[in-house]
Protein backbone atom coordinates (compact mmCIF):
# COMPACT_ATOMS: atom_id res chain seq x y z
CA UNK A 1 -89.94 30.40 52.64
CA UNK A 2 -90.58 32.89 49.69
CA UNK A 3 -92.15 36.07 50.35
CA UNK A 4 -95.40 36.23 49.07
CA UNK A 5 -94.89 38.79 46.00
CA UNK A 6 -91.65 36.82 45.23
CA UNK A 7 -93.87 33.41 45.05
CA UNK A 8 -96.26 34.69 43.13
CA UNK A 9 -93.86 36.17 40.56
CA UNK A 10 -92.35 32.73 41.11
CA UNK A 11 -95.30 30.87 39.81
CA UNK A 12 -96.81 33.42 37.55
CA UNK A 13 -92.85 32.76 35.52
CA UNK A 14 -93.18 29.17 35.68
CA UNK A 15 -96.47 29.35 34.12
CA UNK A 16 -95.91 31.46 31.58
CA UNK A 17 -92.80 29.00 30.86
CA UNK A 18 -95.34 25.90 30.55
CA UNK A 19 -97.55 28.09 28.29
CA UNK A 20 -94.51 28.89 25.94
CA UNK A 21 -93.61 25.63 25.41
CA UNK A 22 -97.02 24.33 24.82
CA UNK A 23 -97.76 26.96 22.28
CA UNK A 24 -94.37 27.84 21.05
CA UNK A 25 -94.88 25.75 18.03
CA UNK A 26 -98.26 26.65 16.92
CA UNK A 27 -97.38 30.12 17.54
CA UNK A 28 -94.61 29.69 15.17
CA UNK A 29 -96.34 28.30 12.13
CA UNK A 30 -99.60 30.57 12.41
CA UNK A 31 -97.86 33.11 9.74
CA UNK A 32 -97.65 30.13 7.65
CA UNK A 33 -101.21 29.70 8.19
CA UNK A 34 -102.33 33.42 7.18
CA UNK A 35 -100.60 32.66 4.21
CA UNK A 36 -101.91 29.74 3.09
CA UNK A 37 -105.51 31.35 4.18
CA UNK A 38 -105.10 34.23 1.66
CA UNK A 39 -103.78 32.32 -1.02
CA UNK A 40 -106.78 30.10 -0.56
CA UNK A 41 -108.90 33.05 -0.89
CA UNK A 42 -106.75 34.48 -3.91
CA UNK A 43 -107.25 31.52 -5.72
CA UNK A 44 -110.78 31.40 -5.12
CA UNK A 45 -111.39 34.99 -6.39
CA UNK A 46 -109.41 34.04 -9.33
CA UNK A 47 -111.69 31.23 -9.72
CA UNK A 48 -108.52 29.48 -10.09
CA UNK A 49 -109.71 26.32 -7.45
CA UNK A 50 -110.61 24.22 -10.43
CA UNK A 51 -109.16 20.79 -8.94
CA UNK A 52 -112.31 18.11 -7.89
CA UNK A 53 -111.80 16.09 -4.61
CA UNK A 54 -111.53 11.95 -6.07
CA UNK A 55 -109.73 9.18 -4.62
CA UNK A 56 -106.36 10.03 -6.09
CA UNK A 57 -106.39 13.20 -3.52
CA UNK A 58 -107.36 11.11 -0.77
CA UNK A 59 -104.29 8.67 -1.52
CA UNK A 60 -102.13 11.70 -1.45
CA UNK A 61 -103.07 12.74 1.83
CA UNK A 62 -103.40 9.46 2.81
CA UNK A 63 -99.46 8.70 2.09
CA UNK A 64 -98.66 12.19 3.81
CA UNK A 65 -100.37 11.28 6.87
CA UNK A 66 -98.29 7.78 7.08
CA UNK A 67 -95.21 9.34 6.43
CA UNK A 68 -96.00 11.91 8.91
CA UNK A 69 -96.66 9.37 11.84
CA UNK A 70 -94.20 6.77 10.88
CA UNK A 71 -91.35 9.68 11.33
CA UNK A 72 -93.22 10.82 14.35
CA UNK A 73 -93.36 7.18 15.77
CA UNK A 74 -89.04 6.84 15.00
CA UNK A 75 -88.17 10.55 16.67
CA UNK A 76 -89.95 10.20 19.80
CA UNK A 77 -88.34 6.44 20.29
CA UNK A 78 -85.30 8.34 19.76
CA UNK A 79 -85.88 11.21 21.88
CA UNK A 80 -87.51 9.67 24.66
CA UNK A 81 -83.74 7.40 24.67
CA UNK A 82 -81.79 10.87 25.11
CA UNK A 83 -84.43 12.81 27.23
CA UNK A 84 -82.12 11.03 30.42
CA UNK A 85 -78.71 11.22 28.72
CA UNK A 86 -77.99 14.33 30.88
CA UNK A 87 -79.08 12.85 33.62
CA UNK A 88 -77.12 10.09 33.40
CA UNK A 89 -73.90 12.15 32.55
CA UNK A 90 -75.20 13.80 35.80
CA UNK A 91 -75.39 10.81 37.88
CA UNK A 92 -71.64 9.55 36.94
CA UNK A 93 -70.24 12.66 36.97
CA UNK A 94 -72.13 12.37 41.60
CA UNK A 95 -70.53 8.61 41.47
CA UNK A 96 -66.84 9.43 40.87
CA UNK A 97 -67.39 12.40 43.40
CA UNK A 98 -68.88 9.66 46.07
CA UNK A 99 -65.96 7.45 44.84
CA UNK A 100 -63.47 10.20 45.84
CA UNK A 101 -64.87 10.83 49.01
CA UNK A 102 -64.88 7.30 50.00
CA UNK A 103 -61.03 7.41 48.84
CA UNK A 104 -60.48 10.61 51.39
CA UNK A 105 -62.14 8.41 54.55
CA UNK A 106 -60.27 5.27 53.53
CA UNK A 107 -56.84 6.86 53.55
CA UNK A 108 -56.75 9.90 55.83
CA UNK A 109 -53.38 10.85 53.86
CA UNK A 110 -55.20 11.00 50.13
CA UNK A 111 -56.82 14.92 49.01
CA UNK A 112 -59.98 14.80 47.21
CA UNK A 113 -60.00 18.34 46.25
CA UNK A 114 -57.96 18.29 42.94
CA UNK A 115 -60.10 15.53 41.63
CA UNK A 116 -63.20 17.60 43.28
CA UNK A 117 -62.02 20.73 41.05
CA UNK A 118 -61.71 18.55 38.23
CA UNK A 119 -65.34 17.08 38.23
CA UNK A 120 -66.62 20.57 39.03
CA UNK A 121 -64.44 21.75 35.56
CA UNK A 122 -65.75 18.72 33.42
CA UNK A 123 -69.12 19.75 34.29
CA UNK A 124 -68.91 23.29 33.63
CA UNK A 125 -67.48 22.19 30.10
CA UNK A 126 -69.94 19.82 29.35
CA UNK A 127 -73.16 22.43 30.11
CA UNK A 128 -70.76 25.35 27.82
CA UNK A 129 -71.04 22.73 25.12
CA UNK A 130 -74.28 21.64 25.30
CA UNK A 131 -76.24 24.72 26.07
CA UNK A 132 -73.81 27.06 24.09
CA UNK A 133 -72.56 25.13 21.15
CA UNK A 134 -68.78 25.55 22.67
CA UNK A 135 -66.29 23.46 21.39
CA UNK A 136 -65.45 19.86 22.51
CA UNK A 137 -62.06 19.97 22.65
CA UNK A 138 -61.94 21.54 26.55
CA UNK A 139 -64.77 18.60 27.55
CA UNK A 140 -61.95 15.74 26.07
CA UNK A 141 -59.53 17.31 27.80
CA UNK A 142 -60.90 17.81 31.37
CA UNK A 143 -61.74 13.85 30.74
CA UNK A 144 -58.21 12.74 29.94
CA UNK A 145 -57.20 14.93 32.69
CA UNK A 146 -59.18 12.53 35.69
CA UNK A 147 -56.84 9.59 34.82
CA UNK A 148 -53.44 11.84 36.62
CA UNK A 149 -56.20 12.20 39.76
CA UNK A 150 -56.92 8.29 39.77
CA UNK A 151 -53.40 7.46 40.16
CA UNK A 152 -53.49 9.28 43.06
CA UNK A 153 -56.16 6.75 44.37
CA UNK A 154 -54.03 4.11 43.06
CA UNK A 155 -51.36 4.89 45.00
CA UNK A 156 -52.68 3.31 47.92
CA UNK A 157 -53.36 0.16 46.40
CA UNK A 158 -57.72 0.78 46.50
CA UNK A 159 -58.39 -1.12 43.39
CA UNK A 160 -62.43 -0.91 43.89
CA UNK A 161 -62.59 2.24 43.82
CA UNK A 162 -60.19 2.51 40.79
CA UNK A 163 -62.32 -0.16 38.99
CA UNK A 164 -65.48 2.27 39.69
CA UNK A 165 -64.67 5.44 38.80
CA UNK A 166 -63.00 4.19 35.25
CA UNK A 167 -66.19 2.33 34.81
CA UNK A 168 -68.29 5.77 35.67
CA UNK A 169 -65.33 7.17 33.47
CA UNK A 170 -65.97 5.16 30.25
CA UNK A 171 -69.81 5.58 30.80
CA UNK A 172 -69.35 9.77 30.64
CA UNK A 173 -67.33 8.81 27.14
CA UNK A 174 -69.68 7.37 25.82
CA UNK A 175 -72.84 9.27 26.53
CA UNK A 176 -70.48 12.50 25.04
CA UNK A 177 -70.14 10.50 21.78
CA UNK A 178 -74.05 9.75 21.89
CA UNK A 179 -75.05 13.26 22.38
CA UNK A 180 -72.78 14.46 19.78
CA UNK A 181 -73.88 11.49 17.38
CA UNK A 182 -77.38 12.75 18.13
CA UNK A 183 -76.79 16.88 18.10
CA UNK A 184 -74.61 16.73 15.04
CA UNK A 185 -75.43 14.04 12.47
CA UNK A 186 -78.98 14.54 10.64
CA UNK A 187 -79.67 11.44 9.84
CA UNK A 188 -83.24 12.14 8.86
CA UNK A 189 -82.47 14.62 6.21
CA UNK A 190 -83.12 12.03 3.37
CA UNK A 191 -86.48 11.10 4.81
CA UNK A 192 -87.35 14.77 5.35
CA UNK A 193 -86.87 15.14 1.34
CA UNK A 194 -89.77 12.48 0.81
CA UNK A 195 -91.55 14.27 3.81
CA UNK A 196 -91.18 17.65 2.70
CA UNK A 197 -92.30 16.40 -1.16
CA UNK A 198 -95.25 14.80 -0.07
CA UNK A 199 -96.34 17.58 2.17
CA UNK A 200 -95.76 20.31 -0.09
CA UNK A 201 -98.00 18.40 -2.79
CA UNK A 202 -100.80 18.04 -0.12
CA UNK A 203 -100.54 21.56 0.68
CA UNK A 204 -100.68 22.57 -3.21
CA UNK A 205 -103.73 20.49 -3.48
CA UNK A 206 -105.55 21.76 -0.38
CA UNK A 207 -105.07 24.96 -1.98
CA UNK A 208 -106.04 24.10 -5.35
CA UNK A 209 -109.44 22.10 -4.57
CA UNK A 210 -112.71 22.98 -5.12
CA UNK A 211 -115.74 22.37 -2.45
CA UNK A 212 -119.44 22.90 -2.63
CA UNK A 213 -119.52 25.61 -0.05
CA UNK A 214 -116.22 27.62 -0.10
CA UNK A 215 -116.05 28.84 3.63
CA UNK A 216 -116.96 25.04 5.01
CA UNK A 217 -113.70 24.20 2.73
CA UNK A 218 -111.73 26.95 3.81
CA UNK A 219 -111.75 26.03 7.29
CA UNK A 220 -110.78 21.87 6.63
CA UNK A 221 -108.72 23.19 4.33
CA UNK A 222 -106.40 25.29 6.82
CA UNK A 223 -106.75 22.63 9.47
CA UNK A 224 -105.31 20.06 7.66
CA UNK A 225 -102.46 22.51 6.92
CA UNK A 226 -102.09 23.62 10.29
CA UNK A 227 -102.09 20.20 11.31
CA UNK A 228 -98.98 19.32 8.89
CA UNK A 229 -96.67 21.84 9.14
CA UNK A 230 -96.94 21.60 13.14
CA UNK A 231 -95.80 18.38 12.58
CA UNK A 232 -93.29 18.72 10.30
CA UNK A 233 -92.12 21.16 12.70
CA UNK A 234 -93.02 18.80 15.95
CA UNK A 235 -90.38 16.32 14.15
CA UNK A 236 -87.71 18.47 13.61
CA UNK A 237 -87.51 19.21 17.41
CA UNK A 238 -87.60 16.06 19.03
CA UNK A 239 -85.42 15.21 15.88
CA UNK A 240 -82.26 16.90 18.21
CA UNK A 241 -82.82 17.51 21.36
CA UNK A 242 -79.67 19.22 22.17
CA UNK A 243 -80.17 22.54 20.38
CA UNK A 244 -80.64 25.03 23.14
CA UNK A 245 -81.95 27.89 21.58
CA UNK A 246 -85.39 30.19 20.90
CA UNK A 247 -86.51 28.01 18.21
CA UNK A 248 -86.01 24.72 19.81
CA UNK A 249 -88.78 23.89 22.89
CA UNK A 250 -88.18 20.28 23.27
CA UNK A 251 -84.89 19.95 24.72
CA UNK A 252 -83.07 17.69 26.87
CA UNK A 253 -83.32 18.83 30.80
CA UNK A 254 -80.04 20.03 32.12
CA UNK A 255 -81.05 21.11 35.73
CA UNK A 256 -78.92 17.63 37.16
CA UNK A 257 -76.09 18.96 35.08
CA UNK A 258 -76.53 22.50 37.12
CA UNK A 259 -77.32 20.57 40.15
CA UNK A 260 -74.06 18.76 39.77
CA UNK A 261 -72.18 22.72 39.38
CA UNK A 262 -73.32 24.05 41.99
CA UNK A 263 -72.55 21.21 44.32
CA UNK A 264 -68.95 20.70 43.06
CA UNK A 265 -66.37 23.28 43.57
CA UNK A 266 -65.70 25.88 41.21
């Protein structure tokens, strides 16, 4: 058991963890907010907020706000489907190990530590590419490289385990070509161009219109903006989900991936 001081710096970490990602975004976009607050005000001064709320504005925001939640609704189908990709590169990565223990009790004379090493080497490639942007090239490799250790299985005629581990084999192949489907193809970028116009004409015309009592309008005014940009934002982080990296909050877990490390050998 944790000392005390260690388990309360344990916990006092963890929480400030939860309260980064919770307000990592709005964090990030509240300079974007001070902005659009003193141009608000600038305008005003200026006397420059000459545009009249009618039903053509409320269209506009109207189309904004669709677009907004239909590309919402389509990322988190999307992300929600690679949230467990990890996992499940996890849990084949465990299968071929059981496989290749089952091999060792089967036939006393068959090693399982060079296939071992070589699960323990995939793995260690595949979190260097997903958490650090490596290069692919070493996680292809250490893949072709488990078809020299299944021979070795099928030297002594097991043909089950064979079949399973080329099955768990195939299935790591293609969640890689998922993942790197999904981390390097933006196939939103052409809806983000509709997006971004619509949004950036809301935001024009939240600045440029006129209400009866200026500070009441102020404050819908920035909410509304607030309100789009984090989720503009909100979609372009569950839009990839393999990023890694201080801007990104949203990523796919990759503690089964280190489970799987730190179980295998090295």
């Amino acid at each position: 058991m944790l000392p005390y001081p260690a388990f309360t710096e344990l916990i006092m970490h963890t929480s400030f963890n939860a309260w980064c990602v919770k307000w990592h975004l709005l964090l990030n976009i509240t300079p974007w907010a001070l902005l659009f607050i003193g141009g608000k005000v600038g305008l005003h001064w200026l006397h420059w907020d000459v545009w009249r709320f009618d039903s053509l504005t409320g269209t506009l925001f109207a189309a904004a706000t669709f677009i907004l939640a239909f590309m919402l609704s389509g990322t988190l189908r999307d992300y929600q489907a690679s949230l467990y990709m990890p996992t499940e590169l996890a849990n084949a990565i465990e299968a071929i190990a059981d496989a290749n223990q089952v091999a060792a009790n089967r036939h006393p004379d068959y090693d399982p530590a060079p296939l071992s090493d070589q699960l323990g080497t995939l793995t260690q490639h595949l979190l260097a590419w997903l958490e650090t942007q490596a290069a692919i090239a070493p996680v292809d490799t250490a893949l072709d490289q488990l078809n020299a250790h299944f021979a070795d299985i099928l030297r002594f005629g097991d043909a089950p385990i064979i079949s399973r581990v080329q099955g768990e084999q195939a299935k790591l192949r293609l969640l890689i070509r998922r993942i790197r489907i999904i981390r390097d193809t933006d196939f939103l970028q052409p809806a983000y161009v509709l997006l971004e116009l619509f949004l950036v004409s809301a935001t024009g015309t939240l600045l440029w219109v006129q209400s009866d009592r200026f500070e009441q309008g102020l404050i819908v005014s920035t909410l509304l903006f607030v309100a789009f940009a984090y989720l503009l934002q909100l979609i372009r982080d569950l839009d990839n989900p393999f990023q890694y990296g201080d801007s990104s909050v949203l990523d796919a877990d990759l503690s089964a991936l280190r489970e799987v490390v730190a179980q295998l050998p090295q």
